[in-house]
C-alpha atoms as a PDB file:
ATOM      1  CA  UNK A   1       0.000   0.000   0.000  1.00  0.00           C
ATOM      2  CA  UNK A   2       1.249   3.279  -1.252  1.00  0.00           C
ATOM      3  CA  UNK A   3       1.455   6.250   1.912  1.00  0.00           C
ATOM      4  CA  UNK A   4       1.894   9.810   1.163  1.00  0.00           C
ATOM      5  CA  UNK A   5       3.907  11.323   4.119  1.00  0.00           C
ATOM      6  CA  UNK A   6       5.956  14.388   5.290  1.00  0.00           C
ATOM      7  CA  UNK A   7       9.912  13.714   5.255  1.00  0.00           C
ATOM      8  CA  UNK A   8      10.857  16.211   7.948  1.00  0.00           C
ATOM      9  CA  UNK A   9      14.764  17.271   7.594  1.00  0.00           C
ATOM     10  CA  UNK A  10      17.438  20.363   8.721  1.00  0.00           C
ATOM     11  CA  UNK A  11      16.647  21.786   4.939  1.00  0.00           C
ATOM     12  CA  UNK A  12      12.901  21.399   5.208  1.00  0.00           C
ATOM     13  CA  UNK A  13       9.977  19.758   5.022  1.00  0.00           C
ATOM     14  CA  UNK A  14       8.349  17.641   1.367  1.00  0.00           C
ATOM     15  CA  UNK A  15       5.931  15.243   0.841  1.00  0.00           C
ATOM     16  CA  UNK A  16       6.899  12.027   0.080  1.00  0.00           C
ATOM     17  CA  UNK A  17       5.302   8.575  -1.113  1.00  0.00           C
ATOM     18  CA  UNK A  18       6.060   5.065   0.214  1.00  0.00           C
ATOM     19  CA  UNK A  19       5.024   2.186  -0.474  1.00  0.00           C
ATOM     20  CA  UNK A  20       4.693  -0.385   2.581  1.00  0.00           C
ATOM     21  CA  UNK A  21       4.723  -4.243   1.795  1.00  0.00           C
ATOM     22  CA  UNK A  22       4.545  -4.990   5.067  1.00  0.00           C
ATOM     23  CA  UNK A  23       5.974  -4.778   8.496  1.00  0.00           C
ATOM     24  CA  UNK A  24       7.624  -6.571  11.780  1.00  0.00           C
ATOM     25  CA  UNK A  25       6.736  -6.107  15.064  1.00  0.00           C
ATOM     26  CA  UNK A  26      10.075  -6.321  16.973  1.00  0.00           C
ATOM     27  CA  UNK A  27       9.312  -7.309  20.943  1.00  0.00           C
ATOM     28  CA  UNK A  28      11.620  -7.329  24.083  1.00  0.00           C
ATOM     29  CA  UNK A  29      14.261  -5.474  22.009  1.00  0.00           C
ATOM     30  CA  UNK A  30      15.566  -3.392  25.450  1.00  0.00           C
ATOM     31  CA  UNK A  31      19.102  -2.759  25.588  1.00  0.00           C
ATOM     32  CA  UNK A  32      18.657  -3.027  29.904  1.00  0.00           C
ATOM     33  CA  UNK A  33      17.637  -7.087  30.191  1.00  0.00           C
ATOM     34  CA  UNK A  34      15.926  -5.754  33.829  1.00  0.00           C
ATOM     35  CA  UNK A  35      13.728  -3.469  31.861  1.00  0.00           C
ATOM     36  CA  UNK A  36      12.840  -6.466  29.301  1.00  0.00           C
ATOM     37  CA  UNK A  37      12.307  -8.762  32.219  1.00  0.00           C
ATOM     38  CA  UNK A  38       9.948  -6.093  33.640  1.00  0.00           C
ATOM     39  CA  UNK A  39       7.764  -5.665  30.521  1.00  0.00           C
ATOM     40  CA  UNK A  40       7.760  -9.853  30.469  1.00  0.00           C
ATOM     41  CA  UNK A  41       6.572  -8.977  33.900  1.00  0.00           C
ATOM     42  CA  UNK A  42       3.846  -6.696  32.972  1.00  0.00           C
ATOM     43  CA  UNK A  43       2.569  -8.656  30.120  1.00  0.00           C
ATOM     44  CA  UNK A  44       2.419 -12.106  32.521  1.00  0.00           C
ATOM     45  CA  UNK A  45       0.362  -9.918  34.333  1.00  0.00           C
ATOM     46  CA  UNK A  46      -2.100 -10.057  31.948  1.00  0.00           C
ATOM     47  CA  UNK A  47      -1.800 -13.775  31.682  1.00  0.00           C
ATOM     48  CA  UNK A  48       0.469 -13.338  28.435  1.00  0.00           C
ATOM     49  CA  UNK A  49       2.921 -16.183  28.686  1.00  0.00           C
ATOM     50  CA  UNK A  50       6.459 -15.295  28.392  1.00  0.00           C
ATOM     51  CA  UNK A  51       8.127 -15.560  24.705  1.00  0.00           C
ATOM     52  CA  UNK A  52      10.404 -17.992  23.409  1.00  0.00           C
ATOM     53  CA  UNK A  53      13.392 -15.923  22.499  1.00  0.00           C
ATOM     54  CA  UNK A  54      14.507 -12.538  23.193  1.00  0.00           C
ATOM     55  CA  UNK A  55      13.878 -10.647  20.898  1.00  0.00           C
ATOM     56  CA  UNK A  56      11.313 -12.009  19.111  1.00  0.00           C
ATOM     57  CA  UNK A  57       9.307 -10.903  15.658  1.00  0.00           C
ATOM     58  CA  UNK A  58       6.008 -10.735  14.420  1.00  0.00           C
ATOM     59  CA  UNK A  59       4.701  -9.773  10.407  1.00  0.00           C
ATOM     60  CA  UNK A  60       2.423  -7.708   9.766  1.00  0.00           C
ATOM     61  CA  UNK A  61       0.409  -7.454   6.166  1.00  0.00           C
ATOM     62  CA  UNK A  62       0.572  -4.113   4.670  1.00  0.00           C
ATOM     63  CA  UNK A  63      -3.299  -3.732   4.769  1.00  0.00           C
ATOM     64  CA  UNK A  64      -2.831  -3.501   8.576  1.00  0.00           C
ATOM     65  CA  UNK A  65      -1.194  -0.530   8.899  1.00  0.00           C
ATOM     66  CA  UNK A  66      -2.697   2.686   9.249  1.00  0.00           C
ATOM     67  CA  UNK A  67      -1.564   6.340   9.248  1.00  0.00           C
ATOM     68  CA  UNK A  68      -2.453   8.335  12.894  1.00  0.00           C
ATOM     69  CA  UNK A  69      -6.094   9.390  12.917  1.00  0.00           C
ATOM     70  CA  UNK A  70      -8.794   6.649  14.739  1.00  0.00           C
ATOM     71  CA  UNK A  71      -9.285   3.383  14.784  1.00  0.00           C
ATOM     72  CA  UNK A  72     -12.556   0.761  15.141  1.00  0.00           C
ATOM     73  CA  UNK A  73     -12.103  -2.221  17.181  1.00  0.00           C
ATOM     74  CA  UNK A  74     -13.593  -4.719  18.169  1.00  0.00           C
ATOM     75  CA  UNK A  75     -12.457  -5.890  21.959  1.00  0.00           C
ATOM     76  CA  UNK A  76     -12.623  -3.913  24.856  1.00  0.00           C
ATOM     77  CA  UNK A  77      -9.073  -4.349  26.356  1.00  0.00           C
ATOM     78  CA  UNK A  78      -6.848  -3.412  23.865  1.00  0.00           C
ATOM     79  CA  UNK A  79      -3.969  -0.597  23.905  1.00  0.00           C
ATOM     80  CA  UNK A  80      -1.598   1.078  22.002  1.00  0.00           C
ATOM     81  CA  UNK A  81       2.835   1.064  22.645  1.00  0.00           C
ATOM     82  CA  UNK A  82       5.067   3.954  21.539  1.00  0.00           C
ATOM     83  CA  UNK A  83       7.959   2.802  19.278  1.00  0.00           C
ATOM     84  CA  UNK A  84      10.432   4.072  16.872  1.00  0.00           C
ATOM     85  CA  UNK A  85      10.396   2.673  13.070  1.00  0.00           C
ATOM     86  CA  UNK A  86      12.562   2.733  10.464  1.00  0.00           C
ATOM     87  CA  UNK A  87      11.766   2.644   6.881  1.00  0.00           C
ATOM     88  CA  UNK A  88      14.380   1.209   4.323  1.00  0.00           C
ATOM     89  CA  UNK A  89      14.479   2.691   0.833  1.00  0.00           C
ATOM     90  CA  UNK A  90      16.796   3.469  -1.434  1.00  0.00           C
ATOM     91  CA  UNK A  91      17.428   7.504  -0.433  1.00  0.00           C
ATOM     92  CA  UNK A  92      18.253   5.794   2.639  1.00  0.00           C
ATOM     93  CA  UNK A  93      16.770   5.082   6.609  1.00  0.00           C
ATOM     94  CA  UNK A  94      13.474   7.178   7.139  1.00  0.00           C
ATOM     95  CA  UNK A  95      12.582   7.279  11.206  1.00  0.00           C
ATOM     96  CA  UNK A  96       8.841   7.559  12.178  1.00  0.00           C
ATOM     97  CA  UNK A  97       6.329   7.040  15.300  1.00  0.00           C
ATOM     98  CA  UNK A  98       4.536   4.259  15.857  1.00  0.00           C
ATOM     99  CA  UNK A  99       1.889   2.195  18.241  1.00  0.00           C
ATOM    100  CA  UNK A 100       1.899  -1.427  18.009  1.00  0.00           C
ATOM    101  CA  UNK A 101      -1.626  -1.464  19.024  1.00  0.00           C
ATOM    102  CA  UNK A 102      -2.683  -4.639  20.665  1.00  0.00           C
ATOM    103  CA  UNK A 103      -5.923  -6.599  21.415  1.00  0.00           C
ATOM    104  CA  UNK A 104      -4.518  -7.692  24.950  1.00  0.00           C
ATOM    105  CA  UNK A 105      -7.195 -10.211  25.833  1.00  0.00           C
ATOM    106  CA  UNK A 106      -6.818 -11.915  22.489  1.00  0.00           C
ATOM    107  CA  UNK A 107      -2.968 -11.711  23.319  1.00  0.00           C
ATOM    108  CA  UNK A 108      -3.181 -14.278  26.256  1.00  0.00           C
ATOM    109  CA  UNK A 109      -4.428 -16.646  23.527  1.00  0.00           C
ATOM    110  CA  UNK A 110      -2.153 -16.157  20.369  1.00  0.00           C
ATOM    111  CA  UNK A 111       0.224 -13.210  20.253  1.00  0.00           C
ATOM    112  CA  UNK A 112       0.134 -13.203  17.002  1.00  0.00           C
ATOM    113  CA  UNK A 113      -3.258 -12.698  15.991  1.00  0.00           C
ATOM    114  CA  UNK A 114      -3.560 -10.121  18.934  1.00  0.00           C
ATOM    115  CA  UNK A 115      -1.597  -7.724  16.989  1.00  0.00           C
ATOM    116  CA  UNK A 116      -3.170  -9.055  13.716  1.00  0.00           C
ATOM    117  CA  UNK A 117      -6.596  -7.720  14.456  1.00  0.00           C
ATOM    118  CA  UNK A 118      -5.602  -4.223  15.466  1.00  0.00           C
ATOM    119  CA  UNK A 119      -4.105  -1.525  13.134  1.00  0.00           C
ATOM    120  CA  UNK A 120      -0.849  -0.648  13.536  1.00  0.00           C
ATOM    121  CA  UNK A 121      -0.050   3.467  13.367  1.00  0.00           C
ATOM    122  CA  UNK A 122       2.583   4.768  11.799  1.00  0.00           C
ATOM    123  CA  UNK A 123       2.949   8.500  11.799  1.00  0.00           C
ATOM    124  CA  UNK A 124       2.430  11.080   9.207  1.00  0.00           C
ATOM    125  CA  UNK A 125       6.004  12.874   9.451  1.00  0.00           C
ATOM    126  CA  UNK A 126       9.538  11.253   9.457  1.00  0.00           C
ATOM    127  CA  UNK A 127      13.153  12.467   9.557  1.00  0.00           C
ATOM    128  CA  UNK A 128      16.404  11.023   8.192  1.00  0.00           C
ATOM    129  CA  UNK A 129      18.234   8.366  10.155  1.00  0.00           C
ATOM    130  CA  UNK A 130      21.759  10.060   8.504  1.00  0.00           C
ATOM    131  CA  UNK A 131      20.891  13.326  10.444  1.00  0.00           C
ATOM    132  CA  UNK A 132      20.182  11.625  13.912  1.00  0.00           C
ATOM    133  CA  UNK A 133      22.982   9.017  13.986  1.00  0.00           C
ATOM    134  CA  UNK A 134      25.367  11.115  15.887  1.00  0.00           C
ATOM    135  CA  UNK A 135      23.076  11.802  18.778  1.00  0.00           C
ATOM    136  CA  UNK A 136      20.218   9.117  18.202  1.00  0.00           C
ATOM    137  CA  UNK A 137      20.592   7.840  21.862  1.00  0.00           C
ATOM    138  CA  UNK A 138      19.584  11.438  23.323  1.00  0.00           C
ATOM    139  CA  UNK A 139      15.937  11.470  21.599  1.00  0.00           C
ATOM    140  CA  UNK A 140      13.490  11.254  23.624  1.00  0.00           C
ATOM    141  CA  UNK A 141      10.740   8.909  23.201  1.00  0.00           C
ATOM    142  CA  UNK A 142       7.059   9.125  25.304  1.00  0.00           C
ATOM    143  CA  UNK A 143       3.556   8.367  25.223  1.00  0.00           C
ATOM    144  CA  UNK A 144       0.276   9.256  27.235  1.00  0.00           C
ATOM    145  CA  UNK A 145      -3.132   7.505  27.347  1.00  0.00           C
ATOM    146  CA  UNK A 146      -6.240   9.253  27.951  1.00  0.00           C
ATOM    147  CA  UNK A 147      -9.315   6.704  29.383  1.00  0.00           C
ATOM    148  CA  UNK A 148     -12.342   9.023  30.564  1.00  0.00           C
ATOM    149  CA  UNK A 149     -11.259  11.926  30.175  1.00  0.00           C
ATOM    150  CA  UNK A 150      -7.403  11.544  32.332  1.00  0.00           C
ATOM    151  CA  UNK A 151      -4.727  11.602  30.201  1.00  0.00           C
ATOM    152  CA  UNK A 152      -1.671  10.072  32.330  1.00  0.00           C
ATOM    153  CA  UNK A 153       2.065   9.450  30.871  1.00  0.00           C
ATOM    154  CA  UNK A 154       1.959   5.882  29.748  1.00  0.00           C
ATOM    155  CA  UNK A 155       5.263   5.403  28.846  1.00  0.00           C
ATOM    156  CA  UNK A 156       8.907   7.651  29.148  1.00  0.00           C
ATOM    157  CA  UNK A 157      12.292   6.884  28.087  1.00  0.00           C
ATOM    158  CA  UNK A 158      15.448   7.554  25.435  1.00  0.00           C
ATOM    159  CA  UNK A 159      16.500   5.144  22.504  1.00  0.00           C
ATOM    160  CA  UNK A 160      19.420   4.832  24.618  1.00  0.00           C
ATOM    161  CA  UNK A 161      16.558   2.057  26.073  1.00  0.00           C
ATOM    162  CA  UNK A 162      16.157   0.070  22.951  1.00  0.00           C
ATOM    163  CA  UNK A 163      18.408  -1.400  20.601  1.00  0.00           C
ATOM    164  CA  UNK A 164      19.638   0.868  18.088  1.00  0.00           C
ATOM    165  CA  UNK A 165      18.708   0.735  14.349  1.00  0.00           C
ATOM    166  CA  UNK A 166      21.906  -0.509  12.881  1.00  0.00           C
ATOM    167  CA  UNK A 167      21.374  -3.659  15.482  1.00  0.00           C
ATOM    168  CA  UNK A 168      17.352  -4.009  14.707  1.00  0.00           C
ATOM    169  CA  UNK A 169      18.099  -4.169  11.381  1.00  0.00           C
ATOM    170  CA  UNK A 170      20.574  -6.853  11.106  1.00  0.00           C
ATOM    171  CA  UNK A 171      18.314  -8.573  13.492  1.00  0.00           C
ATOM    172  CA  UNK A 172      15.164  -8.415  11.291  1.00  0.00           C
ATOM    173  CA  UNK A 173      16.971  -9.111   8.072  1.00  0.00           C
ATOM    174  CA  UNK A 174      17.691 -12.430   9.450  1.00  0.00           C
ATOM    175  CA  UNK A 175      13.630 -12.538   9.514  1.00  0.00           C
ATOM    176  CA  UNK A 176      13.331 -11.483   5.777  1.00  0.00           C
ATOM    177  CA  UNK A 177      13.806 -13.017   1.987  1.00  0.00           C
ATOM    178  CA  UNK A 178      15.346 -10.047   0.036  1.00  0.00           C
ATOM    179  CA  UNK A 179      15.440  -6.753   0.507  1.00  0.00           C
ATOM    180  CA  UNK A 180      14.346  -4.951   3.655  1.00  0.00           C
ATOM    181  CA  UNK A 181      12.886  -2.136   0.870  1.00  0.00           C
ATOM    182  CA  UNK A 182       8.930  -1.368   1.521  1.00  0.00           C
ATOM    183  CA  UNK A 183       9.180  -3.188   5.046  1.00  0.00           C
ATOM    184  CA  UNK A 184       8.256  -1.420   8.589  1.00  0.00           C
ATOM    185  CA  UNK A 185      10.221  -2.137  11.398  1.00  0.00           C
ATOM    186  CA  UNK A 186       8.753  -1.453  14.447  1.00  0.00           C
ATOM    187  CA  UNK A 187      11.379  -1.246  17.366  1.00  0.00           C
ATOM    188  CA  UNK A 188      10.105  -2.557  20.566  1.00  0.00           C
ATOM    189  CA  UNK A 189       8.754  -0.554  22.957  1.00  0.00           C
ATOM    190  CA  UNK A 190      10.188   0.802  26.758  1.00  0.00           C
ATOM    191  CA  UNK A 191       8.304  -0.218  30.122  1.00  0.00           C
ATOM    192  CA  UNK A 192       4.998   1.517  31.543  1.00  0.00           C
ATOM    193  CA  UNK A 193       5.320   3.989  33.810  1.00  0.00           C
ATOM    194  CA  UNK A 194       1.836   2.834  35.277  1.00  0.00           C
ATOM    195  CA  UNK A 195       0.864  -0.116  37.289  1.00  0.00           C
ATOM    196  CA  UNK A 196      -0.774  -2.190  34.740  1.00  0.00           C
ATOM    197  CA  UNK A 197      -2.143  -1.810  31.239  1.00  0.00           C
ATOM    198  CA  UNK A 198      -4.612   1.279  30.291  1.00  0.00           C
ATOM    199  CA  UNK A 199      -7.514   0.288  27.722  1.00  0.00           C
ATOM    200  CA  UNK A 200      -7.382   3.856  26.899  1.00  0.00           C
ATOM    201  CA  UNK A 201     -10.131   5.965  24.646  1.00  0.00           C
ATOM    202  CA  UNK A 202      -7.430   8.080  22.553  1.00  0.00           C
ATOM    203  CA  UNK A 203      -3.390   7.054  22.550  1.00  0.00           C
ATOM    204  CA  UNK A 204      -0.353   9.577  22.037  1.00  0.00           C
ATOM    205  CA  UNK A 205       3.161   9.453  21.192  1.00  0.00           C
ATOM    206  CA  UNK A 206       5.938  11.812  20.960  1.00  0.00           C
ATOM    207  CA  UNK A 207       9.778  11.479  19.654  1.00  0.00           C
ATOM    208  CA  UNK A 208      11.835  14.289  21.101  1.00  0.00           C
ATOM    209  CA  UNK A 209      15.433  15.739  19.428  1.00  0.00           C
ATOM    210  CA  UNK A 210      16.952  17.760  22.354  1.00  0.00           C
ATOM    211  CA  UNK A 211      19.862  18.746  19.834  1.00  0.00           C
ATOM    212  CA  UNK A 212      17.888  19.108  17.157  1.00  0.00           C
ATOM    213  CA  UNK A 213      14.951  20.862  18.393  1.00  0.00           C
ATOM    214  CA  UNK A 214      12.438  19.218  16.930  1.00  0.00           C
ATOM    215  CA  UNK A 215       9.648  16.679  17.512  1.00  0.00           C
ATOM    216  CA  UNK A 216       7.603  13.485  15.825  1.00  0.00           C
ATOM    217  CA  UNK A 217       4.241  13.411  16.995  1.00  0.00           C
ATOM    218  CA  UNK A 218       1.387  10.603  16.811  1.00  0.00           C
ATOM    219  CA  UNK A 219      -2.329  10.287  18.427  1.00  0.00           C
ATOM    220  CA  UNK A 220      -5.398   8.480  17.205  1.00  0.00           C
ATOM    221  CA  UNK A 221      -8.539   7.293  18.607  1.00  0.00           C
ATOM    222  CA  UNK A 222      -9.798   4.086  19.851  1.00  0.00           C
ATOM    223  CA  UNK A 223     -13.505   2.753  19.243  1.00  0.00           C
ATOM    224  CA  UNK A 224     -15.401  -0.146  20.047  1.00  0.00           C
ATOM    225  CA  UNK A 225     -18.474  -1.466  18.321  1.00  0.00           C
ATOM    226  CA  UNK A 226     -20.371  -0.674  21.136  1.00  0.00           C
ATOM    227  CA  UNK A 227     -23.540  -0.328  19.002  1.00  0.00           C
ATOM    228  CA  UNK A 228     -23.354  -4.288  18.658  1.00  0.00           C
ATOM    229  CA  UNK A 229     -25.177  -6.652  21.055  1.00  0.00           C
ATOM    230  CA  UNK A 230     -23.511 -10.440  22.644  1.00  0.00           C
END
């Protein structure tokens, strides 16, 4: 599926097309193994049992992702995670905002399917990976969740948290036949700052450049088919 997007960078801003054959969802990619071992802990929680490798990878088909905006869905507890993606072409690495959005009571069944059934949001802007290399671990990455009204921080952190791009890449290549070209890789996302999971009404994200001054932003809505009857 073809996207037409903002490619944010120090000479400007333009609008850019890409087309996205698909994407992997990269999981328990934290550079601190407590801080994996915490979100394990979070997630068994929930009565998701633990994975069998660290990290691990799910694919996603390109009709399931979805720029920022709102989203129907059909359980009740599901929830959104703030991560950093990369987008291979051939100008190079292209950085954007995303929410692996996840139907968490489906997830204690078959992870896979759990992220299957959501969309996954990708944001409208990006930068270039060439203009944040030297500083990459400083950005800032956050997210809030608003349930009735409340917004609360959800989730805070730097990339310094996550395993860099050079490292998720060679990672997730292993994962793919061919070229990486047209394929979203979602990085993993850092622990909650709350006690549990929020099965929030509306989900935002933020990637913050300290040295560059500038920020990625990403929010959407979440809606249930409340109109329909068990």
């Amino acid at each position: 599926m073809i996207h037409s997007m903002i490619l944010e960078g120090k000479a400007g801003k333009k609008e850019v097309s890409f087309e996205i054959k698909g994407a992997i969802l990269c999981g328990y990619t934290g550079r601190d193994q407590s801080a994996v071992k915490r979100h394990i802990e979070e997630l068994k929680k929930e009565g998701v049992k633990p994975p069998p490798s660290v990290p691990t990878f799910y694919p996603k088909p390109p009709q399931g992702i979805a720029l920022e905006g709102g989203m129907h869905v059909e359980g009740r507890e599901t929830s959104g995670e703030v991560e950093y993606v990369l987008l291979a072409n051939p100008k190079g690495i292209w950085v954007g905002l995303g929410s692996d959005h996840t139907d968490r009571e489906l997830e204690r069944l078959d992870i896979l399917k759990s992220k299957q059934v959501c969309p996954t949001i990708l944001s409208h802007s990006l930068w270039m990976y060439e203009e944040l290399r030297d500083h990459w671990d400083k950005i800032e990455i956050r997210s809030w969740a608003t349930k009735a009204g409340k917004k609360i921080l959800y989730q805070e952190s730097t990339l310094a948290t996550i395993l860099p791009p050079e490292e998720l890449i060679r990672l997730v290549q292993q994962k793919v036949r061919g070229s990486l070209e047209g394929i979203a890789i979602y990085s993993g996302t850092p622990p909650l700052k709350t006690d549990g999971i929020i099965f929030a009404d509306r989900f935002e994200g933020e990637l913050y450049d300290p040295i560059l001054k500038r920020k990625l932003t990403l929010h959407y809505s979440i809606h249930t088919l409340d109109w329909f009857q068990n």
